[in-house]
Protein backbone atom coordinates (compact mmCIF):
# COMPACT_ATOMS: atom_id res chain seq x y z
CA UNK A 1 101.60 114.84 87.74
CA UNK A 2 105.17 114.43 87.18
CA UNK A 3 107.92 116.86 87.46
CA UNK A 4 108.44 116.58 83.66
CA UNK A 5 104.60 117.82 82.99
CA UNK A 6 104.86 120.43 85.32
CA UNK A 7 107.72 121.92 83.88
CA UNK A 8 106.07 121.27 80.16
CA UNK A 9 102.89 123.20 81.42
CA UNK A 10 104.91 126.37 82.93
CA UNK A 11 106.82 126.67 80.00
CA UNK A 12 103.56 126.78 77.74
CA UNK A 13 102.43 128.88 80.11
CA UNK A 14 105.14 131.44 79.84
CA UNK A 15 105.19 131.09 75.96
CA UNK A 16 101.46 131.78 76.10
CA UNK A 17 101.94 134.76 78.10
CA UNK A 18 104.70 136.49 76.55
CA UNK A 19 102.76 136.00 72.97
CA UNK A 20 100.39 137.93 75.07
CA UNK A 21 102.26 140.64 76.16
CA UNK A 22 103.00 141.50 72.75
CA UNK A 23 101.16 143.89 70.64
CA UNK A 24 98.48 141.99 69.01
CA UNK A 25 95.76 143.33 66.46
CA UNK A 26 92.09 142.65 67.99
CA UNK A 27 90.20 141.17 65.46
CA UNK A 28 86.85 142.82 64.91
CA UNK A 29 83.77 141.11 66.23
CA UNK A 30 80.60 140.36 64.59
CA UNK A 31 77.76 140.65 66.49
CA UNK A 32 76.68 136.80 66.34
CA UNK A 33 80.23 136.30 67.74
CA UNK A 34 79.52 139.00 70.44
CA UNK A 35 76.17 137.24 71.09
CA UNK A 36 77.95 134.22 71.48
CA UNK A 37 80.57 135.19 74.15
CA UNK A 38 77.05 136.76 76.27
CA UNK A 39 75.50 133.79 75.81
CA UNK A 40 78.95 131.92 76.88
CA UNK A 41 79.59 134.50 79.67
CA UNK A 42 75.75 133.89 81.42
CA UNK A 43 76.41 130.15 81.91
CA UNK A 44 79.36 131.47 84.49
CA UNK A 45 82.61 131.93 82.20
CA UNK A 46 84.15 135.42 82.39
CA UNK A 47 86.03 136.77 79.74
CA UNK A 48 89.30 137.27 80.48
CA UNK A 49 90.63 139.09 77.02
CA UNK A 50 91.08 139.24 74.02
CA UNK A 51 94.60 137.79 71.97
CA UNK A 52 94.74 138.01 68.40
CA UNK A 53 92.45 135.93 67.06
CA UNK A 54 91.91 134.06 70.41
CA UNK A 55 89.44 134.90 73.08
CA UNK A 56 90.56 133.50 76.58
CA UNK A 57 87.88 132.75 79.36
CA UNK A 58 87.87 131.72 82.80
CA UNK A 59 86.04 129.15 84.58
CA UNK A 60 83.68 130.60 87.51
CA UNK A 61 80.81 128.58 86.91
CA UNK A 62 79.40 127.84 90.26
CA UNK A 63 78.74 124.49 92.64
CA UNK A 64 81.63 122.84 89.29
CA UNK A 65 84.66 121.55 90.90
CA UNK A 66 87.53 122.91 88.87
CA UNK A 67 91.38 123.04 89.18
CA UNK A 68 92.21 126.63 90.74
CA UNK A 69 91.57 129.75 87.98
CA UNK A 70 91.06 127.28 84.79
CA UNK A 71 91.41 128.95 81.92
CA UNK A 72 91.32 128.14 78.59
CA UNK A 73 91.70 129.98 75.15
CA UNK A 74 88.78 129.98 72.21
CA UNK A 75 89.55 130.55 68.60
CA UNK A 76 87.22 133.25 67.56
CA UNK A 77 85.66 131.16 64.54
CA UNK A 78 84.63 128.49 66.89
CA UNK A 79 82.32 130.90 69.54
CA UNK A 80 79.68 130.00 67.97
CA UNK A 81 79.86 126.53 67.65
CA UNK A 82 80.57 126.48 71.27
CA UNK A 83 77.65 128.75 72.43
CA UNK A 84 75.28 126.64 70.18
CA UNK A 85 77.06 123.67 71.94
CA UNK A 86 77.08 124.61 75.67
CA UNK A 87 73.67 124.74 75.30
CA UNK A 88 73.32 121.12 74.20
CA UNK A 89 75.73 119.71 76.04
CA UNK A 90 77.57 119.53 79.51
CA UNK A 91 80.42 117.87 81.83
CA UNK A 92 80.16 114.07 82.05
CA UNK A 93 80.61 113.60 86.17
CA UNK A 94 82.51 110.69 86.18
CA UNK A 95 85.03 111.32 82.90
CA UNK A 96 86.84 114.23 81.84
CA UNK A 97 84.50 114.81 78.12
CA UNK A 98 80.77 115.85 77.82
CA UNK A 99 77.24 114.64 77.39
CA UNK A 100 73.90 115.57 76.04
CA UNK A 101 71.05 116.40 78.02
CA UNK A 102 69.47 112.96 76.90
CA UNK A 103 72.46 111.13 77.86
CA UNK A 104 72.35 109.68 74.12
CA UNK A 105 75.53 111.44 72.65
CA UNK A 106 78.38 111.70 74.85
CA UNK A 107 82.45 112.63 74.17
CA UNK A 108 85.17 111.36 75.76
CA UNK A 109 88.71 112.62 76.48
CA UNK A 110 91.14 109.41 76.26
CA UNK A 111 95.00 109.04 77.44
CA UNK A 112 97.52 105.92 77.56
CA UNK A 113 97.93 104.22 80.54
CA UNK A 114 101.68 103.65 80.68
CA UNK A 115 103.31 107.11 78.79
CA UNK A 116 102.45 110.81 79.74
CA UNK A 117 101.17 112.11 76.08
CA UNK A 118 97.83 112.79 74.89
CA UNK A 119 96.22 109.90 73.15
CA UNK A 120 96.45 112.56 69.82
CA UNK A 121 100.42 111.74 69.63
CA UNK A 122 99.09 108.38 69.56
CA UNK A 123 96.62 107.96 67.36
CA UNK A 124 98.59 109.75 64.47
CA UNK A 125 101.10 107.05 64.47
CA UNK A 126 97.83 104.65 63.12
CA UNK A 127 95.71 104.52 59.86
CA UNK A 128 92.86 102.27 60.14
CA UNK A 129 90.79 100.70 57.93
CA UNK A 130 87.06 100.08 58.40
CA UNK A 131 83.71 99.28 56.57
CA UNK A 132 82.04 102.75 55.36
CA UNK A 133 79.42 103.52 57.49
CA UNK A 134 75.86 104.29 55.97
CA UNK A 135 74.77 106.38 58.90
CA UNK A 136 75.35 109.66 57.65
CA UNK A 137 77.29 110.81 60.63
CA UNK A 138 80.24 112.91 60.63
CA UNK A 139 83.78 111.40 60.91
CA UNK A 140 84.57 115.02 61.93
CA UNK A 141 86.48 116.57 64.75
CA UNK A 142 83.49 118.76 65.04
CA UNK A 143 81.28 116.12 65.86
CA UNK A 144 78.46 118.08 63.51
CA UNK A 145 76.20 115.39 61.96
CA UNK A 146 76.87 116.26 58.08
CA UNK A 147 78.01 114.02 55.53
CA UNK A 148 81.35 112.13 56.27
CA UNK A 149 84.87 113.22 55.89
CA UNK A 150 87.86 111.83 55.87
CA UNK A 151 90.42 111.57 58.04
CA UNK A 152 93.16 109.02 58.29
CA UNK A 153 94.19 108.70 61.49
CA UNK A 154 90.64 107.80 63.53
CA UNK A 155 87.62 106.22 62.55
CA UNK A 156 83.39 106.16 62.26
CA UNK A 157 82.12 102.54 62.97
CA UNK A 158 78.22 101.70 63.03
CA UNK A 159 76.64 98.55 64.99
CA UNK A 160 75.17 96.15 62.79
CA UNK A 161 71.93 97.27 63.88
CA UNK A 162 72.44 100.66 63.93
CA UNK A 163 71.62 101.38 66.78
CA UNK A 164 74.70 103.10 68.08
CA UNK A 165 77.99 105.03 66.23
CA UNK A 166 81.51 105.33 68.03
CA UNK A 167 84.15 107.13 66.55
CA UNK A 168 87.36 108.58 67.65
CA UNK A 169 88.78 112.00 66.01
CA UNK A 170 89.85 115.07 66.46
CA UNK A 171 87.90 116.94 70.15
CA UNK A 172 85.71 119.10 69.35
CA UNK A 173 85.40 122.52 70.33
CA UNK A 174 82.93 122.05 73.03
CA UNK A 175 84.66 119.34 74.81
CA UNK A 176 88.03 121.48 74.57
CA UNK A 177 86.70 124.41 76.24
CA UNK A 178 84.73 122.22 79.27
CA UNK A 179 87.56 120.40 79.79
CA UNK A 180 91.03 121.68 78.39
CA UNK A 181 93.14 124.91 80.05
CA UNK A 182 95.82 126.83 79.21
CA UNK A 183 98.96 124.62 79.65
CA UNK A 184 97.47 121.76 78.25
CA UNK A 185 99.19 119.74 75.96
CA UNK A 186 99.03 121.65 72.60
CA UNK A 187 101.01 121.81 69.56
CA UNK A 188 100.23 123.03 65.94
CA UNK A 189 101.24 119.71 64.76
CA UNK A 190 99.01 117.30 65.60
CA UNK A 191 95.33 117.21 66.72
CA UNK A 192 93.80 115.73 69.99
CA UNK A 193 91.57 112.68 69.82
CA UNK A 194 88.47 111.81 71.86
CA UNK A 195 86.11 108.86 71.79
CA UNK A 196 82.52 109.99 70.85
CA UNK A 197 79.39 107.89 71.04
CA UNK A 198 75.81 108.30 69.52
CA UNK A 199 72.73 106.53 70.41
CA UNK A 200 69.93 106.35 67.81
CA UNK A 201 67.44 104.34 69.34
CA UNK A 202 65.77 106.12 71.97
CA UNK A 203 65.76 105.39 75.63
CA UNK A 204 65.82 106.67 79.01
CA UNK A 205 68.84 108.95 80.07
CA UNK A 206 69.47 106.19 82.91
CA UNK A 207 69.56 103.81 79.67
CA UNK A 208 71.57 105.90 77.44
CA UNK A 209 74.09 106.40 79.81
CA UNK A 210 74.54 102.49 80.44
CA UNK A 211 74.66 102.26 77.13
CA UNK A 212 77.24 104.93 76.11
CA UNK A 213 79.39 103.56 78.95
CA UNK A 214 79.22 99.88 78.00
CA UNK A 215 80.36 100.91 74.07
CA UNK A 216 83.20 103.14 75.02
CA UNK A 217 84.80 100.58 77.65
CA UNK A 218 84.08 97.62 74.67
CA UNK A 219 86.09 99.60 72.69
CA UNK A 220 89.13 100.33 74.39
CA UNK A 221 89.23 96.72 75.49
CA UNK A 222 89.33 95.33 72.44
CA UNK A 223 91.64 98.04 71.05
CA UNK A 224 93.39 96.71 74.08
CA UNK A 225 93.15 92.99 73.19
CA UNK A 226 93.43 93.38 69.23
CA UNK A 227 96.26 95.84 69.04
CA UNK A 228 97.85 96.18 72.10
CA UNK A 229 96.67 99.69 72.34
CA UNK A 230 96.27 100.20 75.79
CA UNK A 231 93.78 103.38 76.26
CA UNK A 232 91.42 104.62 79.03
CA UNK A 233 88.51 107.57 79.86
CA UNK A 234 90.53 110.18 81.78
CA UNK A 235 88.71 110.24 85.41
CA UNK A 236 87.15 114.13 86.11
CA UNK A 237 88.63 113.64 89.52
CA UNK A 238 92.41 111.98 89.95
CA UNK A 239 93.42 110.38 92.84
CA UNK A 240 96.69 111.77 94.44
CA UNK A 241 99.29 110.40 92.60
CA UNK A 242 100.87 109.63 96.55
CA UNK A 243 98.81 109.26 99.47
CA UNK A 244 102.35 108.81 101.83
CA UNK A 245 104.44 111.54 101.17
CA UNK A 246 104.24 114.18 104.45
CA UNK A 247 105.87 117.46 104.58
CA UNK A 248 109.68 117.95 105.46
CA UNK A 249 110.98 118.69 108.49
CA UNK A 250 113.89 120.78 108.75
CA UNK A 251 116.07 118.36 110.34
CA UNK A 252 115.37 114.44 110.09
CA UNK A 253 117.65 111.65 112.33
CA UNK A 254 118.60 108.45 110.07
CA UNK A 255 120.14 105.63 111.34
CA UNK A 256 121.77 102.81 109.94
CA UNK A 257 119.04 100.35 108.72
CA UNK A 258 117.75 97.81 111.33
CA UNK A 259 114.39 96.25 110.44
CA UNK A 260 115.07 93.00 109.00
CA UNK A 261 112.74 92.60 105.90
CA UNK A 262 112.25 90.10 103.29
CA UNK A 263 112.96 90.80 99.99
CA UNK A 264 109.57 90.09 99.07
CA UNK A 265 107.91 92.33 101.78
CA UNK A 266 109.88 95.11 100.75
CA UNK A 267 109.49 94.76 96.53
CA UNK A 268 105.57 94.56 97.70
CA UNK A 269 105.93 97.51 100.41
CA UNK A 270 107.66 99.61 97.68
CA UNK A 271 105.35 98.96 94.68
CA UNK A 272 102.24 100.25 97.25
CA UNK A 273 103.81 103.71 96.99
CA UNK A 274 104.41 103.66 93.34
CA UNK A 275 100.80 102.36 92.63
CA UNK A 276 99.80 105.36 94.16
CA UNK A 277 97.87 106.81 91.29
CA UNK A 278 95.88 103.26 91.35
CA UNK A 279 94.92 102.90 95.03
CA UNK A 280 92.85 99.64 94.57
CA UNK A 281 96.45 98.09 93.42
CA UNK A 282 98.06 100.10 96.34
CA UNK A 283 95.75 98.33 98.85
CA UNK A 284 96.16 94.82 97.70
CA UNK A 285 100.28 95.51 97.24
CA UNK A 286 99.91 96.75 101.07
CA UNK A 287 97.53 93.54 101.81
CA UNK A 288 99.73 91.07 100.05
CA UNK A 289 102.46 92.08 103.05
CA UNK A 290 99.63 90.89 105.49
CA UNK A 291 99.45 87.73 103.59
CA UNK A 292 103.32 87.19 103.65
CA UNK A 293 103.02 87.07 107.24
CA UNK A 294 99.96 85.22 108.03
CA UNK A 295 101.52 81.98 107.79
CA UNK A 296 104.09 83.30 110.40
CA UNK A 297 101.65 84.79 112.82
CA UNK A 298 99.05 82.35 112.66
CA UNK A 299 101.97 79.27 113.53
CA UNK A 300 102.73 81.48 116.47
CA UNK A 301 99.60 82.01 117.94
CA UNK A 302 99.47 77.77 117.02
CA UNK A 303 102.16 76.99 119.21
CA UNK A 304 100.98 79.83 121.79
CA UNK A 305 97.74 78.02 122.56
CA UNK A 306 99.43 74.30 122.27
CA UNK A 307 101.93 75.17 124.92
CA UNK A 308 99.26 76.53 127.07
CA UNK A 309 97.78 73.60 126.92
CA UNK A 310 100.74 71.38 128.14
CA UNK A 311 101.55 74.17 130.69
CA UNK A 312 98.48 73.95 132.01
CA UNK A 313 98.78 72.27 135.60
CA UNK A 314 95.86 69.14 134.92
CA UNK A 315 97.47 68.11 131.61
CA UNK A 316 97.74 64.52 131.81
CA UNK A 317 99.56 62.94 129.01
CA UNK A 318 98.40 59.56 130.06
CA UNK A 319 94.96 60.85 129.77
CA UNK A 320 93.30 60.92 126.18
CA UNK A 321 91.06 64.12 126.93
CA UNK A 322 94.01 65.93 127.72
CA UNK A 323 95.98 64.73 124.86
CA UNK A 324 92.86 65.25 122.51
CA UNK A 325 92.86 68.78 123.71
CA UNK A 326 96.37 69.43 122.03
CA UNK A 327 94.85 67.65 118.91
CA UNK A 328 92.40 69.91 118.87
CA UNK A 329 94.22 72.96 119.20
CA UNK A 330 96.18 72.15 116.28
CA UNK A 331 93.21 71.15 113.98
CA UNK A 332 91.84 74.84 114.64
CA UNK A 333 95.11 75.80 113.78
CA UNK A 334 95.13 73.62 110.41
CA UNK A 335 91.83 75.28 109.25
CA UNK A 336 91.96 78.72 109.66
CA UNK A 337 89.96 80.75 106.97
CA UNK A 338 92.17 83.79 105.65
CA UNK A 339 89.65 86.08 107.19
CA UNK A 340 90.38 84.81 110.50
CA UNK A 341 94.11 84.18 110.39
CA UNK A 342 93.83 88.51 109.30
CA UNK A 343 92.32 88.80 112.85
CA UNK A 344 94.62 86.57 114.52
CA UNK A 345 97.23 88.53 112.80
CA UNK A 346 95.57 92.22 113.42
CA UNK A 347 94.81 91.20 117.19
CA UNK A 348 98.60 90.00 118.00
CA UNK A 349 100.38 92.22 115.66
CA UNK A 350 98.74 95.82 115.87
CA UNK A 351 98.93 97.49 119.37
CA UNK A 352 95.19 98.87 119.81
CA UNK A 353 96.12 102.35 120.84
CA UNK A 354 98.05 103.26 118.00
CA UNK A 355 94.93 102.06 116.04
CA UNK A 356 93.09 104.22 117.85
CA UNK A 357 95.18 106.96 116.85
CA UNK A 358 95.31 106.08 113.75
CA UNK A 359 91.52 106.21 113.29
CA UNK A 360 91.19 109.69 115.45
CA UNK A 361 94.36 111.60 113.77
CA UNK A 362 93.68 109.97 110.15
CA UNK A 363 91.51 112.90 109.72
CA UNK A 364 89.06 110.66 107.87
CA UNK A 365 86.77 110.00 110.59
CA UNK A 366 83.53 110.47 108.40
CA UNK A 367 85.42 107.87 106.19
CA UNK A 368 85.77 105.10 107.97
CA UNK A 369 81.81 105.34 109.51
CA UNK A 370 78.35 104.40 108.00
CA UNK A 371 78.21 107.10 105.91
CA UNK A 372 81.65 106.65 104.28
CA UNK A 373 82.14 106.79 100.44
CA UNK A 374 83.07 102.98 100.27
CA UNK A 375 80.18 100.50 99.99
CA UNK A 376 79.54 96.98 100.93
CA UNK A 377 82.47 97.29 103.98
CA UNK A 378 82.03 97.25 107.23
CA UNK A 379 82.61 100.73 109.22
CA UNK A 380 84.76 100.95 112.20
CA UNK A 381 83.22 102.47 115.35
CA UNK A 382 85.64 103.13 118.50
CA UNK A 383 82.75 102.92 120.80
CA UNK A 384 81.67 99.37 119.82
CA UNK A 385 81.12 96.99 122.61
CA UNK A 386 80.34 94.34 120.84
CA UNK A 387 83.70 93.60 118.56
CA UNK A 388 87.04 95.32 119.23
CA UNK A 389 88.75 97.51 117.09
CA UNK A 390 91.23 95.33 115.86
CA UNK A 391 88.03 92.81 114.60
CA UNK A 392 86.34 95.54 113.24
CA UNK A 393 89.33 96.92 111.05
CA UNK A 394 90.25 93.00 110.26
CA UNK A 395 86.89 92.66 108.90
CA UNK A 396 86.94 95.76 107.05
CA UNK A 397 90.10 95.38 104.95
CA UNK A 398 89.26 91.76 104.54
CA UNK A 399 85.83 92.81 102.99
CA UNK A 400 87.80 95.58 100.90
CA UNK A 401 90.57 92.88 99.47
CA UNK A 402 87.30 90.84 98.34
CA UNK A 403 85.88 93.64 97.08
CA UNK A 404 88.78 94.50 94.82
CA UNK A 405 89.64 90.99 93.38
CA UNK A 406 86.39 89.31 93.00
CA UNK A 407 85.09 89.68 89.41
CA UNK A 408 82.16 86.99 89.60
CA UNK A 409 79.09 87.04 87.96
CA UNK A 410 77.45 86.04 90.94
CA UNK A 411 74.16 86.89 92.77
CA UNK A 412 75.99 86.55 96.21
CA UNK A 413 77.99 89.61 95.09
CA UNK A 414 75.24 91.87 93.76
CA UNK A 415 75.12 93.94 96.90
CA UNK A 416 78.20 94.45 97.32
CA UNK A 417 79.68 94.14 93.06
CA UNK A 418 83.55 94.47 92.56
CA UNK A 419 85.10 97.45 93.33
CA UNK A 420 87.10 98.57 89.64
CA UNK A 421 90.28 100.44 89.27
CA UNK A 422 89.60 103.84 88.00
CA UNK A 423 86.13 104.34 89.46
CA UNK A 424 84.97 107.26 91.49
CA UNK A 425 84.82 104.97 94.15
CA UNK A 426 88.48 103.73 93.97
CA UNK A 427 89.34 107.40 94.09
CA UNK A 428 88.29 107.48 97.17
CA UNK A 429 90.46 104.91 99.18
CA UNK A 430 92.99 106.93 100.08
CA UNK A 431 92.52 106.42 103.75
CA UNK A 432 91.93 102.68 103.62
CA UNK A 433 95.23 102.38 101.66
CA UNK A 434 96.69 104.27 104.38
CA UNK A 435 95.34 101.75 106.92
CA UNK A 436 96.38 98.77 105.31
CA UNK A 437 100.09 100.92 104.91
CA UNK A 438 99.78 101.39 108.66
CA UNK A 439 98.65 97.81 109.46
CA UNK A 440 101.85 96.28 107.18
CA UNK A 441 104.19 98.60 109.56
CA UNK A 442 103.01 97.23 112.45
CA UNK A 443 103.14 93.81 111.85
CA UNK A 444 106.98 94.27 110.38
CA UNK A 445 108.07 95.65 113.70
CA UNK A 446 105.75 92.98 115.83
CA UNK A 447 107.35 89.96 113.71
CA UNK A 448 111.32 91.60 114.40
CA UNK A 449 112.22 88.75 116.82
C-alpha cells in the first residue's frame, strides 16, 4: 500500500471518528433488527457501538486470518439482509468476495491493475449495452433474485444455454461487511462494483467452483481484450508489496559507486524491486540478470578448460588425440543447455558458504524443503551428498523460471502446470525471489574483473 492510501485511510479514519464523537441520536431497534445483530454476533463479530443510524462491528471470528482489529460499519436497514446472508454465504479463500455453501453463487471484489481506485470509480465512467436477459435474476446491488432493475453503469448477461449469469453492480451488503473495514475507500458519490456469478445447473461444489472461476477470469479477459479494461479478483492474501527493503540503521557508510554494471543489468536489477507486488515477474526480472551473464561465464569456464588442456604437460600438438581433445572441449562448450550453463554459472559465480548462509539465516528453512509451499521444484537440502548446494539451488530456480513462463497445453507439464501471477502460490515466493536477488549479487561482484 502506498503512502498516498495510507494517508487516504487515516484521514477517513479520523473523519469517521470525530462524526463519532459527536452527539448522535440512537435509532431505536426493532426486535428482528436486534435478532439480527445476535444472530450476527454468534458467528464471532462483536458489536462495537452504535452511530446514528450505523452499527459498527468487529471482526473476532476465530481460526479467519484478518488484518489487525477489522472493523467495519453496517447501515441499520441492511442487518437483516446480512444476518439472512451470513448464513448463506461465506469468505471465498483465494479472493477477497464470498461464496455459497454449494459453491454455485459466488461474489467477487474487483480492482484495476495499473491505478489505486476501486473498480466503482471505474465502472461509472461506462454505460453498456447488452441483450435483456430472460433469467429473471436481479441486476441489483443486492444480489436478491427478484425481477430486474436497472442500472446504467454495470450489467446482467446470461449464457446462451443458461446455464450460468455474471453480472457486475453495485457489492452487496454481505460481501461489504466480510470483506470491507473502516477506512476503505468510501464516498457518498459513487457505488462499489463486484463481479457476481450464478450457476443454475447443478453440480458438485468441486464443479461449481471450477466453473465460477473459469466465467469470472473469461470475463475480465475479454473486458481486457475488447475494451482495454484491464481488471482483476483482488487476492484475500497480498504479497508484500517489497520483499528487499530491511530496517534502518542509525548510521550507514556510502561510498562513491564502484561496481561496474551494464545498463541492462541494472534497468533489470531495478524493475525486480518495483515488481515487488508481482513476485513471479520479480523472479524472472532477477533471472533475466543470470541470463545476461551466462554467455560471459559460460565462455570463461570455455577457455578455462581449453587452456587446461594445452597446459597440460602430454599435450602434443602434432598428435591428433591431443588436438581432438581441445575440439572437444569446445564442442561441450558450443552446446550447453541453459540449465547447465545456470550451474556452470551458480558453481563459479556464487561462493558456497554465503549460500549456506543464505539458506540458514533466510529464515525460510521450511520453505526451501519438501514440504515447501512451491510445487513441482526441487528442494534444497544442505546435507545432500549426492549434489552440492550450488546444483541443487541451480536446479531449483531453473525449474521455477520454467515454471513461470511455460503456458503449454502439454501432458509433460501436467504435474508440474504453470505457475500464474496472482495465485496463492505466487504469493508465496518471496524467499525464492530473494534467492534469485541474492544469486544476481553474487555473480555481479564475481564477473567485476
Amino acid at each position: 500500500m502506498s503512502k498516498h492510501d495510507d494517508d487516504y485511510e487515516y484521514e477517513v479514519l479520523l473523519a469517521l471518528e470525530s462524526d463519532s464523537d459527536e452527539e448522535q441520536e440512537e435509532i431505536a431497534l426493532t426486535d428482528e433488527q436486534v435478532a439480527a445483530i445476535k444472530a450476527i454476533t454468534d458467528l464471532g463479530f462483536r458489536q462495537v457501538g452504535q452511530f446514528g443510524d450505523q452499527i459498527r462491528f468487529a471482526d473476532r471470528r476465530e481460526g479467519v486470518a484478518r488484518v489487525p482489529r477489522r472493523e467495519v460499519d453496517v447501515e441499520i436497514s441492511n442487518l437483516s439482509a446480512i444476518s439472512s446472508g451470513l448464513a448463506e454465504y461465506s469468505d471465498h479463500e483465494e479472493f477477497k468476495g464470498i461464496v455459497s455453501r454449494d459453491g454455485a453463487t459466488a461474489e467477487f471484489l474487483i480492482g484495476h491493475t495499473s491505478v489505486l481506485v476501486p473498480a466503482g470509480r471505474i465502472f461509472e465512467r461506462f454505460h453498456w449495452e447488452y441483450p435483456e436477459p430472460e433469467c429473471g435474476h436481479s441486476f441489483d446491488p443486492w444480489f436478491i433474485k427478484t425481477p430486474t432493475r436497472e442500472y446504467s453503469t454495470g450489467f446482467h448477461l446470461r449464457s446462451p444455454n443458461g446455464d450460468a449469469c455474471v453480472e457486475i453492480s453495485g457489492i452487496s451488503p454481505v460481501a461489504e461487511f466480510l470483506n470491507q473495514e473502516v477506512g476503505y475507500f468510501r464516498a457518498a458519490d459513487y457505488t462499489e462494483y463486484t463481479l457476481k456469478v450464478i450457476l443454475n445447473a447443478p453440480r458438485s461444489p468441486d464443479a461449481n467452483a471450477a466453473m465460477v472461476q473459469q466465467i469470472a477470469n473469461g470475463l475480465l479477459f475479454e473486458m481486457d481484450a475488447k475494451h482495454g479494461l484491464t481488471l482483476s479478483l483482488v487476492l484475500r492474501k497480498r504479497p508484500v508489496r517489497s520483499l528487499f527493503l530491511q530496517a534502518p540503521k542509525e548510521q550507514q557508510s556510502i561510498n562513491f559507486p564502484s561496481t561496474r554494471v551494464p545498463r541492462e543489468v541494472s534497468a533489470l536489477f531495478s524493475f525486480a524491486a518495483e515488481a515487488g507486488e508481482n513476485p513471479p515477474f520479480a523472479f524472472l526480472s532477477y533471472y533475466q540478470v543470470l541470463e545476461y551473464y551466462m554467455p560471459v561465464v559460460s565462455r570463461r569456464d570455455a577457455l578455462k578448460r581449453i587452456r587446461r588442456e594445452i597446459r597440460d604437460f602430454s599435450f602434443d600438438v602434432s598428435s591428433d588425440t591431443s588436438v581432438l581433445r581441445v575440439l572437444n572441449t569446445v564442442e561441450r562448450a558450443k552446446g550447453v543447455s541453459e540449465e547447465d550453463a545456470l550451474k556452470i554459472l551458480v558453481r563459479d559465480c556464487v561462493r558456497e558458504d554465503k549460500l549456506a548462509e543464505f539458506f540458514n539465516s533466510s529464515g525460510a528453512v521450511e520453505h526451501f524443503s519438501r514440504k515447501g509451499p512451491i510445487q513441482g521444484v526441487p528442494a534444497i537440502n544442505l546435507k545432500s551428498t549426492s549434489e552440492s548446494v550450488q546444483v541443487q539451488t541451480a536446479k531449483r530456480v531453473y525449474a521455477l523460471r520454467n515454471r513461470i513462463v511455460h503456458a503449454k497445453d502439454d501432458p509433460k507439464y501436467v504435474e508440474t502446470p504453470q505457475l500464474l501471477p496472482r495465485s496463492g502460490e505466487a504469493n508465496m515466493l518471496g524467499p525464492d525471489v530473494l534467492l534469485a536477488r541474492f544469486l544476481a549479487l553474487e555473480t555481479i561482484i564475481d564477473t567485476q574483473d
